[in-house]
N, C-alpha and C. Protein backbone atom coordinates (compact mmCIF):
# COMPACT_ATOMS: atom_id res chain seq x y z
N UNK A 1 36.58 28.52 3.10
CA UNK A 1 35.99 27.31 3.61
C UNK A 1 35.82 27.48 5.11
N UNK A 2 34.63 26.76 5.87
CA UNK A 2 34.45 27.06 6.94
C UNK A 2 34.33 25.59 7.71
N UNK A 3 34.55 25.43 8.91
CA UNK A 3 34.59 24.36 9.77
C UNK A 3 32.56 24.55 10.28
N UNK A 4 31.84 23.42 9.67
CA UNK A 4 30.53 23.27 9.78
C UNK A 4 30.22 21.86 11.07
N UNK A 5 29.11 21.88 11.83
CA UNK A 5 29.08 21.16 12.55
C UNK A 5 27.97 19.88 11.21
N UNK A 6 28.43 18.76 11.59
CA UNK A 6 28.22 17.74 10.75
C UNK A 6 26.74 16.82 11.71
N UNK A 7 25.89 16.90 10.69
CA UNK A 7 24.49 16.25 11.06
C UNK A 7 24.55 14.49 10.53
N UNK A 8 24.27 13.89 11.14
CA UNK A 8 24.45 12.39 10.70
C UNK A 8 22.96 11.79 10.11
N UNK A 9 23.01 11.60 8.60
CA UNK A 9 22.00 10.93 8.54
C UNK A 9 21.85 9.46 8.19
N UNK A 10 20.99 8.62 8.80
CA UNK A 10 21.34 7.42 8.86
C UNK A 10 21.19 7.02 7.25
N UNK A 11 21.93 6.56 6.49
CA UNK A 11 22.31 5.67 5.14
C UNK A 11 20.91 5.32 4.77
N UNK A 12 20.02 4.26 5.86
CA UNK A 12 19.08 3.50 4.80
C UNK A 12 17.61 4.29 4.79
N UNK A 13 18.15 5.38 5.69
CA UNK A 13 16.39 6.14 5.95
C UNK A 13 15.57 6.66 4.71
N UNK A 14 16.67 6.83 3.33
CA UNK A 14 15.37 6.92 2.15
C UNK A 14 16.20 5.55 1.39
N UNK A 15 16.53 4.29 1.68
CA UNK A 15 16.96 3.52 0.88
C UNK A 15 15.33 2.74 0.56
N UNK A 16 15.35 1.93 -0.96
CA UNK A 16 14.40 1.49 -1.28
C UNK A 16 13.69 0.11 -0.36
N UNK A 17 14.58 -0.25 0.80
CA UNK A 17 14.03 -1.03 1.58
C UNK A 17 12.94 -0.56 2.65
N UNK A 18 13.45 0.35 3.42
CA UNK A 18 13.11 1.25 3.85
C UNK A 18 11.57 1.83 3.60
N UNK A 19 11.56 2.49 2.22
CA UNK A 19 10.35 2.87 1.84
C UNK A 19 9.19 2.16 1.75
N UNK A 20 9.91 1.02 1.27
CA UNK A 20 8.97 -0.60 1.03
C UNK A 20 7.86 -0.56 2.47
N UNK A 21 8.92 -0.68 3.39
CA UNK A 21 7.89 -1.00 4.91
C UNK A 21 7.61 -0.18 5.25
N UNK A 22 7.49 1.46 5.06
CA UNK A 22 6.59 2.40 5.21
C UNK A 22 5.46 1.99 4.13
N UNK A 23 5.53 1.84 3.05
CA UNK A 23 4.41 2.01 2.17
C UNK A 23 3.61 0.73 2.72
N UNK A 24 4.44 -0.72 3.17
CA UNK A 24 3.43 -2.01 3.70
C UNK A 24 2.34 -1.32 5.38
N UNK A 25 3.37 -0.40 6.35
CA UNK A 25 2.84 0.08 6.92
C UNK A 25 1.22 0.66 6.72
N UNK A 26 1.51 1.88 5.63
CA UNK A 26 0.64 2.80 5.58
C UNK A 26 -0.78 2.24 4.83
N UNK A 27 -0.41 1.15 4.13
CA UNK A 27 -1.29 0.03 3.63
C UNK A 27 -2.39 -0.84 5.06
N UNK A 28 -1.51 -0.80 5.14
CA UNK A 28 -2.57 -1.86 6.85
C UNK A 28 -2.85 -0.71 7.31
N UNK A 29 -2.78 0.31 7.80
CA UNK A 29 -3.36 1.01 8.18
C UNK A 29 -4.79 1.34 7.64
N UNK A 30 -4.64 2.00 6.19
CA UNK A 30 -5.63 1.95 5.26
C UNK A 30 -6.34 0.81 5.29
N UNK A 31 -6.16 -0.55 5.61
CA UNK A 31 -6.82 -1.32 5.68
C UNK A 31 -7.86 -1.51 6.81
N UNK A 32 -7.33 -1.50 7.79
CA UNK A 32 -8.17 -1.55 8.79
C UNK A 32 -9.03 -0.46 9.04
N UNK A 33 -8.70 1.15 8.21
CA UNK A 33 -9.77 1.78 8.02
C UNK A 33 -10.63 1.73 7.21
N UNK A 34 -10.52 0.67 6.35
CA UNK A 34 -11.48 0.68 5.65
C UNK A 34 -12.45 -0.31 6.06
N UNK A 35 -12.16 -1.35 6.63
CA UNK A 35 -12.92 -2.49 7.40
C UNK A 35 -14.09 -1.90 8.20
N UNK A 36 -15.47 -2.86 7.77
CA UNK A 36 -16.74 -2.60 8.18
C UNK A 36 -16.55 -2.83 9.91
N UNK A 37 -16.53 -3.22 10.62
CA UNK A 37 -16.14 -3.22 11.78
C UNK A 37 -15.77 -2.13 12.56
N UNK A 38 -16.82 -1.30 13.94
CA UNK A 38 -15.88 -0.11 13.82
C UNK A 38 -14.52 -0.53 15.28
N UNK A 39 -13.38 0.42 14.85
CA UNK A 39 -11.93 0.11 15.17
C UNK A 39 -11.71 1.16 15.74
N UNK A 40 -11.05 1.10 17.30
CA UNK A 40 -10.55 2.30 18.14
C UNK A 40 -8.43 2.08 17.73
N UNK A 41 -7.80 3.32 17.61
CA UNK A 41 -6.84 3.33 17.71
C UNK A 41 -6.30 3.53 19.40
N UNK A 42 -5.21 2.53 19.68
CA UNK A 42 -5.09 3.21 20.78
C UNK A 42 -3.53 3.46 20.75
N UNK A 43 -2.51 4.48 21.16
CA UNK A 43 -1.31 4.24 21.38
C UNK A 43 -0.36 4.19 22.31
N UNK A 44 0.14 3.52 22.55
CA UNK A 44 0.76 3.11 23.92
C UNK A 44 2.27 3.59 23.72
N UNK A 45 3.34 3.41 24.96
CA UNK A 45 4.42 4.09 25.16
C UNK A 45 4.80 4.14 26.56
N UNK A 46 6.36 4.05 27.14
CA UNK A 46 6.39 4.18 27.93
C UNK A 46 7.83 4.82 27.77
N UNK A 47 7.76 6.06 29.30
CA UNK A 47 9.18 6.58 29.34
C UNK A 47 9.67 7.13 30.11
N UNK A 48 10.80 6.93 30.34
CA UNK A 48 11.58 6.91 31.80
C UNK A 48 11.71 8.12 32.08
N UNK A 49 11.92 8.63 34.07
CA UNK A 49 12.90 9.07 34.38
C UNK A 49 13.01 9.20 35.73
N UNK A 50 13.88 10.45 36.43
CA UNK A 50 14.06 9.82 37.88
C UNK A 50 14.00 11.88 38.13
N UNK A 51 12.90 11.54 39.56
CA UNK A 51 13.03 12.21 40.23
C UNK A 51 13.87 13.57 40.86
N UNK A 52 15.43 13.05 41.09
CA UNK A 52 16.44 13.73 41.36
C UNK A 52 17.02 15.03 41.07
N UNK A 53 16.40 16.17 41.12
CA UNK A 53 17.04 17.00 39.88
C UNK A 53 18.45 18.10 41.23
N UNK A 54 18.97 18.30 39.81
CA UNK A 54 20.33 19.18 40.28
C UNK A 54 20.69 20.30 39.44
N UNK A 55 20.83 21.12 39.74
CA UNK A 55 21.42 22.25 38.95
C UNK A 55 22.75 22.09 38.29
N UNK A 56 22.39 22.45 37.24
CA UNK A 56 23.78 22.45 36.14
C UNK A 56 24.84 23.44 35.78
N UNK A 57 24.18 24.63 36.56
CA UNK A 57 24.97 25.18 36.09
C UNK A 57 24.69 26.80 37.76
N UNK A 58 25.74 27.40 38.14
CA UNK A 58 25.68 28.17 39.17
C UNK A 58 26.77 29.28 39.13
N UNK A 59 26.80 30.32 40.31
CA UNK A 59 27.60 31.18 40.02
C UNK A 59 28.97 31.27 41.40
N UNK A 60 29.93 32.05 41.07
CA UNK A 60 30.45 32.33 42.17
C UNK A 60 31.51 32.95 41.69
N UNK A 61 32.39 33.74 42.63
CA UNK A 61 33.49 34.84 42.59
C UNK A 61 34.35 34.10 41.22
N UNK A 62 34.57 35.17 40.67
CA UNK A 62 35.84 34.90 39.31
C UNK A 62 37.18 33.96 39.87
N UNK A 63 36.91 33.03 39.66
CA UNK A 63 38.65 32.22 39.94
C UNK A 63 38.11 31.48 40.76
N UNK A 64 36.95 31.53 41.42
CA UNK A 64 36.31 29.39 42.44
C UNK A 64 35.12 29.09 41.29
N UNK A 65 35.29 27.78 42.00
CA UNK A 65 34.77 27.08 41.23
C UNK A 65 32.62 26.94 42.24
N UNK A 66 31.82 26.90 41.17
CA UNK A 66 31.07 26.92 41.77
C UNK A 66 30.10 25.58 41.95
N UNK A 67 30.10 25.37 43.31
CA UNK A 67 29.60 24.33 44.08
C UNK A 67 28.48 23.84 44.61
N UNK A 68 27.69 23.04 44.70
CA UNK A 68 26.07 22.72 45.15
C UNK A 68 26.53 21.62 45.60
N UNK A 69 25.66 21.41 46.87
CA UNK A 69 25.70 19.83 47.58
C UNK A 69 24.62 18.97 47.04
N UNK A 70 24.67 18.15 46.63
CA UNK A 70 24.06 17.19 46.05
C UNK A 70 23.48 15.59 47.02
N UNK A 71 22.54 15.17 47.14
CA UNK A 71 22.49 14.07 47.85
C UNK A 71 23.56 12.42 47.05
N UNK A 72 24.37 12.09 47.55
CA UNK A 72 24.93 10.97 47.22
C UNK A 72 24.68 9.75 46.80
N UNK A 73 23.21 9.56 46.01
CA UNK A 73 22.47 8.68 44.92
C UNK A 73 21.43 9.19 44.37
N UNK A 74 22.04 9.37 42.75
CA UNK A 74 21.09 9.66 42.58
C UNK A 74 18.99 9.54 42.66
N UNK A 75 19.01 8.29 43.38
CA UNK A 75 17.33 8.13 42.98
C UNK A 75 17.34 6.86 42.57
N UNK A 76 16.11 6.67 42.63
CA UNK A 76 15.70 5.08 41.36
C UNK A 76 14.81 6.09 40.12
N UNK A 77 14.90 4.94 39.06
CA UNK A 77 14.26 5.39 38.09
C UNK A 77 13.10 5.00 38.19
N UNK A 78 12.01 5.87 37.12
CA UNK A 78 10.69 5.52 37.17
C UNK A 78 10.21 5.53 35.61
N UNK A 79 9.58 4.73 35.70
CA UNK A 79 9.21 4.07 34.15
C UNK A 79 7.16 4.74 34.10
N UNK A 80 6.71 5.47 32.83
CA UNK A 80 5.39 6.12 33.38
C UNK A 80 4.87 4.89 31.67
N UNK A 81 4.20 4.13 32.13
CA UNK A 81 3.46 3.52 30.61
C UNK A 81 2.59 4.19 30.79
N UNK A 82 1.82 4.49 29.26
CA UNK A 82 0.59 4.90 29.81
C UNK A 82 -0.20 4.58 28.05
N UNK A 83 -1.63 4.95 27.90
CA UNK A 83 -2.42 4.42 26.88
C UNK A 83 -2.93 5.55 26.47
N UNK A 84 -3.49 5.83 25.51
CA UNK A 84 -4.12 6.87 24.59
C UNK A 84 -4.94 7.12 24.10
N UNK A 85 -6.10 7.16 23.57
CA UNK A 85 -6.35 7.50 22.28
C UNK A 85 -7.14 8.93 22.09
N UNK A 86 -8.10 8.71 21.18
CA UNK A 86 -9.25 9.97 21.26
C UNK A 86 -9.33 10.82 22.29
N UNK A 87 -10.05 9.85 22.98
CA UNK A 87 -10.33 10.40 24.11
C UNK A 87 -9.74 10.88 25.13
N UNK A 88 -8.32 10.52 25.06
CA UNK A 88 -7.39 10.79 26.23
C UNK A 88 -6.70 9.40 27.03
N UNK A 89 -6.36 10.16 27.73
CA UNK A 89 -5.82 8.66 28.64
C UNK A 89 -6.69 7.88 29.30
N UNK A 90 -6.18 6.38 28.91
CA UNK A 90 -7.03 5.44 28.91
C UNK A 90 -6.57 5.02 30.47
N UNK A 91 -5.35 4.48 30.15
CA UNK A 91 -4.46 3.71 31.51
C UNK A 91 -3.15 4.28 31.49
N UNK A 92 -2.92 5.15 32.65
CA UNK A 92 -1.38 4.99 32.93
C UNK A 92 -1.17 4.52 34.49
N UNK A 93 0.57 3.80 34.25
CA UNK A 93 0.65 2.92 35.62
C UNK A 93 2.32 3.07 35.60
N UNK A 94 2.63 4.20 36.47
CA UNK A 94 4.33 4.07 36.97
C UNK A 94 4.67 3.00 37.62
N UNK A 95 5.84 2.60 37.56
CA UNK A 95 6.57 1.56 38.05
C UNK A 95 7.85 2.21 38.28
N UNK A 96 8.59 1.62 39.27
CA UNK A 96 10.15 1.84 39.86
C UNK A 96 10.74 0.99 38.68
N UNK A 97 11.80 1.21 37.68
CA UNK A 97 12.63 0.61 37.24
C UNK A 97 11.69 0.54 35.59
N UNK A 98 12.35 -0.47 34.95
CA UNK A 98 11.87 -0.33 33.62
C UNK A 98 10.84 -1.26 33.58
N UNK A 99 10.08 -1.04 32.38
CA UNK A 99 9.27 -2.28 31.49
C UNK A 99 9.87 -3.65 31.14
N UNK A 100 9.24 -4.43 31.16
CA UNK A 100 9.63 -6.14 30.41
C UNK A 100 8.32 -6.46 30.24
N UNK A 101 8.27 -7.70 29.62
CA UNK A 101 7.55 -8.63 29.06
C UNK A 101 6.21 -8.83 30.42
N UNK A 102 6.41 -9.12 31.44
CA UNK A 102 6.08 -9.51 32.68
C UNK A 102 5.22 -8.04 32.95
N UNK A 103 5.77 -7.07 33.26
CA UNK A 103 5.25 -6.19 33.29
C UNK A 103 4.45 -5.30 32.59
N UNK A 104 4.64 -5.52 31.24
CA UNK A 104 3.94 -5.10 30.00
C UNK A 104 2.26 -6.04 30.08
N UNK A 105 2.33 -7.42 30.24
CA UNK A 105 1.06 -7.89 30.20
C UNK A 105 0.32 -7.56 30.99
N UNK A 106 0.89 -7.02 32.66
CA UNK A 106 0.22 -6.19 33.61
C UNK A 106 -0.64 -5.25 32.92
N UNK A 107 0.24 -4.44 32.23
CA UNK A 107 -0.34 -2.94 32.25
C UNK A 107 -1.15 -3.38 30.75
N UNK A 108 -1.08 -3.95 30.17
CA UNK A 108 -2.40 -4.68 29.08
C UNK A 108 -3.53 -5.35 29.50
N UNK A 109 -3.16 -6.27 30.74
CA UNK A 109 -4.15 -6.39 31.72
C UNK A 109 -5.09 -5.32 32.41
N UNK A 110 -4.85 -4.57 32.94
CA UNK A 110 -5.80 -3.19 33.14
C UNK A 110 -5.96 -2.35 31.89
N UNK A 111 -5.23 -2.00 31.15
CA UNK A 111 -5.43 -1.55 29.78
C UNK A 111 -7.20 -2.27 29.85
N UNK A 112 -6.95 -3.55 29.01
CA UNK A 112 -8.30 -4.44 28.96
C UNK A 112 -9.31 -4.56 29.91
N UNK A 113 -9.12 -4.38 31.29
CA UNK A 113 -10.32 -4.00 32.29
C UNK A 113 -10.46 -2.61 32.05
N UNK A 114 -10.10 -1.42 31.68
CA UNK A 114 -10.35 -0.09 31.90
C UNK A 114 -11.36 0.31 30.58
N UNK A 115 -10.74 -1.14 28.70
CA UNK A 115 -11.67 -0.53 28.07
C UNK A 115 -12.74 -1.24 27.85
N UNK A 116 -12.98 -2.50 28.37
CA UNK A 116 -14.10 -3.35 28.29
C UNK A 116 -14.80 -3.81 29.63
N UNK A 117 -15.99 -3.62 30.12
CA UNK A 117 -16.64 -3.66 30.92
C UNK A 117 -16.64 -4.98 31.35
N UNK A 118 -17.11 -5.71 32.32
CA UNK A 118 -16.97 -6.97 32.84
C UNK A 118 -17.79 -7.47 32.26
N UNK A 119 -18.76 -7.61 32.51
CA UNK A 119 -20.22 -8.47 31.50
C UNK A 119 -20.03 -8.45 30.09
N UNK A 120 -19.00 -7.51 29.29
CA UNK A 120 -19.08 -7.78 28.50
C UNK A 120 -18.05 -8.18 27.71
N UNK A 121 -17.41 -8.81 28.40
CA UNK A 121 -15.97 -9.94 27.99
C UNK A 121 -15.88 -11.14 27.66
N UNK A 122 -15.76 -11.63 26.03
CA UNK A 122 -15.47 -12.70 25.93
C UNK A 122 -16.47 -12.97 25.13
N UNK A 123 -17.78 -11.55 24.80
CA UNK A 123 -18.94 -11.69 24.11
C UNK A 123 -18.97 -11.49 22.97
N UNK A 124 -19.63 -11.97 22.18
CA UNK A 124 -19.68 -11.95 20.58
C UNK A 124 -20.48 -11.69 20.42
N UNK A 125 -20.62 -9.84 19.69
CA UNK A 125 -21.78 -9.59 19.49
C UNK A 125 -21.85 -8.76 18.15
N UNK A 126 -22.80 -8.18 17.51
CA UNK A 126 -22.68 -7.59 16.58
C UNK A 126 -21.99 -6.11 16.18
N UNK A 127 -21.20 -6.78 15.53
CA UNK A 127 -19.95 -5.46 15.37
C UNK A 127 -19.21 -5.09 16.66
N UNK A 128 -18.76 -6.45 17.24
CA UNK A 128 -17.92 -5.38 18.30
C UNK A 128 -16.86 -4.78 18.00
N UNK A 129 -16.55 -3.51 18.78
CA UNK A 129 -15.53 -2.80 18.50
C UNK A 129 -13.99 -3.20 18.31
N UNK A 130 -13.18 -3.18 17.72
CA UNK A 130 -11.81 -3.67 17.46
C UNK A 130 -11.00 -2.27 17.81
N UNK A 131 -10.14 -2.84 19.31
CA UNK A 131 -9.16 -2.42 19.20
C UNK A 131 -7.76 -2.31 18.61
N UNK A 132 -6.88 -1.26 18.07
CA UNK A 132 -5.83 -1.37 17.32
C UNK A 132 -5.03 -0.94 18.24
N UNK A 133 -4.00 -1.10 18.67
CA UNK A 133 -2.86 -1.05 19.97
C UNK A 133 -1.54 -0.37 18.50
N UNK A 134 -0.79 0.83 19.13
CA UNK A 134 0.19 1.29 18.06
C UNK A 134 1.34 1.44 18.89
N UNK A 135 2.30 1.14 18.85
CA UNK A 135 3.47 1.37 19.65
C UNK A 135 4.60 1.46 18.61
N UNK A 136 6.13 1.62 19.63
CA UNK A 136 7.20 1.53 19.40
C UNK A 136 7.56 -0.12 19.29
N UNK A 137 8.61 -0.45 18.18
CA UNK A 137 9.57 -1.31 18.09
C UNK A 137 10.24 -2.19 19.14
N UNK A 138 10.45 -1.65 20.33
CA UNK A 138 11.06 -2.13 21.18
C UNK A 138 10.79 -3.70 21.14
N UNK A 139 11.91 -4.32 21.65
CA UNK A 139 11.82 -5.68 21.27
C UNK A 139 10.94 -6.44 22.23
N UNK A 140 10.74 -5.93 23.18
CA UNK A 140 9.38 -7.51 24.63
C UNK A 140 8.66 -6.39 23.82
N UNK A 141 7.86 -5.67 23.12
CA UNK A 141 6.66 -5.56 22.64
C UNK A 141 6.29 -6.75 21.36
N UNK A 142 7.61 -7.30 20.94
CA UNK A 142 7.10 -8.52 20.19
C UNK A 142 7.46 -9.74 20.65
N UNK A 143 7.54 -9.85 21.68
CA UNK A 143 7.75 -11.47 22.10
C UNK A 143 6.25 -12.19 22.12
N UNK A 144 6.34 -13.17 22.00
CA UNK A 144 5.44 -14.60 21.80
C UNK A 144 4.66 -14.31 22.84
N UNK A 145 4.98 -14.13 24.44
CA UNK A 145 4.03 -13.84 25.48
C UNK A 145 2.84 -12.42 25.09
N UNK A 146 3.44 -11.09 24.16
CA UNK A 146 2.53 -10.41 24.40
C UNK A 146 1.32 -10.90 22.42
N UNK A 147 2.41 -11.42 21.71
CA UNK A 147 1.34 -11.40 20.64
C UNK A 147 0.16 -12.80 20.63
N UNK A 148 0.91 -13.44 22.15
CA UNK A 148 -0.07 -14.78 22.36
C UNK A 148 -1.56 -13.91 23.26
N UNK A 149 -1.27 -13.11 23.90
CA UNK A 149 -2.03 -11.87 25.15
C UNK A 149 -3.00 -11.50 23.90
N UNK A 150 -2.47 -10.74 22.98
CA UNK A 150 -3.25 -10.05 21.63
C UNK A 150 -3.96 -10.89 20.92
N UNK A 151 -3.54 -11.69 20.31
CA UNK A 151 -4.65 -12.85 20.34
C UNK A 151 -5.58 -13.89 20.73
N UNK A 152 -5.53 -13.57 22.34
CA UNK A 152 -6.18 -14.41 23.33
C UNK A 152 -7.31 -13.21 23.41
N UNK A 153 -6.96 -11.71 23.56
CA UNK A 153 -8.19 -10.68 23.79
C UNK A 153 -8.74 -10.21 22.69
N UNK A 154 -8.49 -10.62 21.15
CA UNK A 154 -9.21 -10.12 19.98
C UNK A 154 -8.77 -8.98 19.77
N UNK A 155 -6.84 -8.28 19.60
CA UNK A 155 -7.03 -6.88 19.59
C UNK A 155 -6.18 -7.22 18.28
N UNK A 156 -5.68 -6.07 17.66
CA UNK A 156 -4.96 -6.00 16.55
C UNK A 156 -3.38 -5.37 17.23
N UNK A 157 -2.22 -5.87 17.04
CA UNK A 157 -1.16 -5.19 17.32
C UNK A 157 -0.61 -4.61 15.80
N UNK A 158 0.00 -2.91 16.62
CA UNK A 158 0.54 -2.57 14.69
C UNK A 158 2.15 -1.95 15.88
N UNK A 159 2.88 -2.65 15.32
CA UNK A 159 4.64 -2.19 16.20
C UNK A 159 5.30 -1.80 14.80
């Protein structure tokens, strides 16, 4: 018998609940591709980090210990959102510190000036294009402020 390093898999990841909301997932998806209307995917995301870097690892004579001077804070963090699709990047917009609710409608705010032209906002015309917005779970991606935003600009949210 041998001492094995132990992989953790989470309990409900093939439980029948589980599967359920992948298969409701993969359904709306299919749906909206099938819809006469044509539909841009776009996917959004945002993710941290900071500047600061340090070496981890260094050398020196057998028996000291080896040492680097380091500046005494690390940094602020930096948060990079940015937008996607086909074509490439649509909108990205760093910020010092993280995302919220407040800041998220910002960067949906230019999101929406970068993919719809001015004159043609707010127009109803034949077959306009439907955007589909795809993100992560994170919880201010579903608060009331951004799915009130999504339905004030005609887009589809899929979280």
């Amino acid at each position: 018998m041998n001492m094995k390093q132990l992989y953790t898999v989470p309990f409900e990841r093939n439980g029948e609940r589980v599967k359920e909301l992948n298969y409701q997932y993969v359904q709306r998806i299919m749906e909206l591709e099938a819809r006469e209307p044509p539909h841009r995917f776009i996917y959004m995301d945002e993710a941290g980090f900071n500047l600061t870097k340090s070496r981890r690892r260094g050398r020196n004579i057998i028996g000291h210990r080896a040492t680097v001077d380091v500046p005494g804070q690390r940094g602020v963090n930096i948060t990079m959102g940015a937008a996607i699709s086909e074509n490439g990047v649509l909108t990205h917009i760093p910020i010092i510190g993280p995302y919220n609710t407040e800041r998220l409608v910002t960067f949906l705010d230019a999101l929406y000036r970068d993919l719809i032209p001015e004159q043609e906002r707010g127009q109803i015309g034949d077959d306009p294009p439907k955007y589909v917005i795809v993100w992560d779970n994170v919880s201010f991606h579903r608060s009331n402020i951004i799915r009130q935003w999504f339905a004030a600009h005609n887009m589809i949210l899929i979280a």
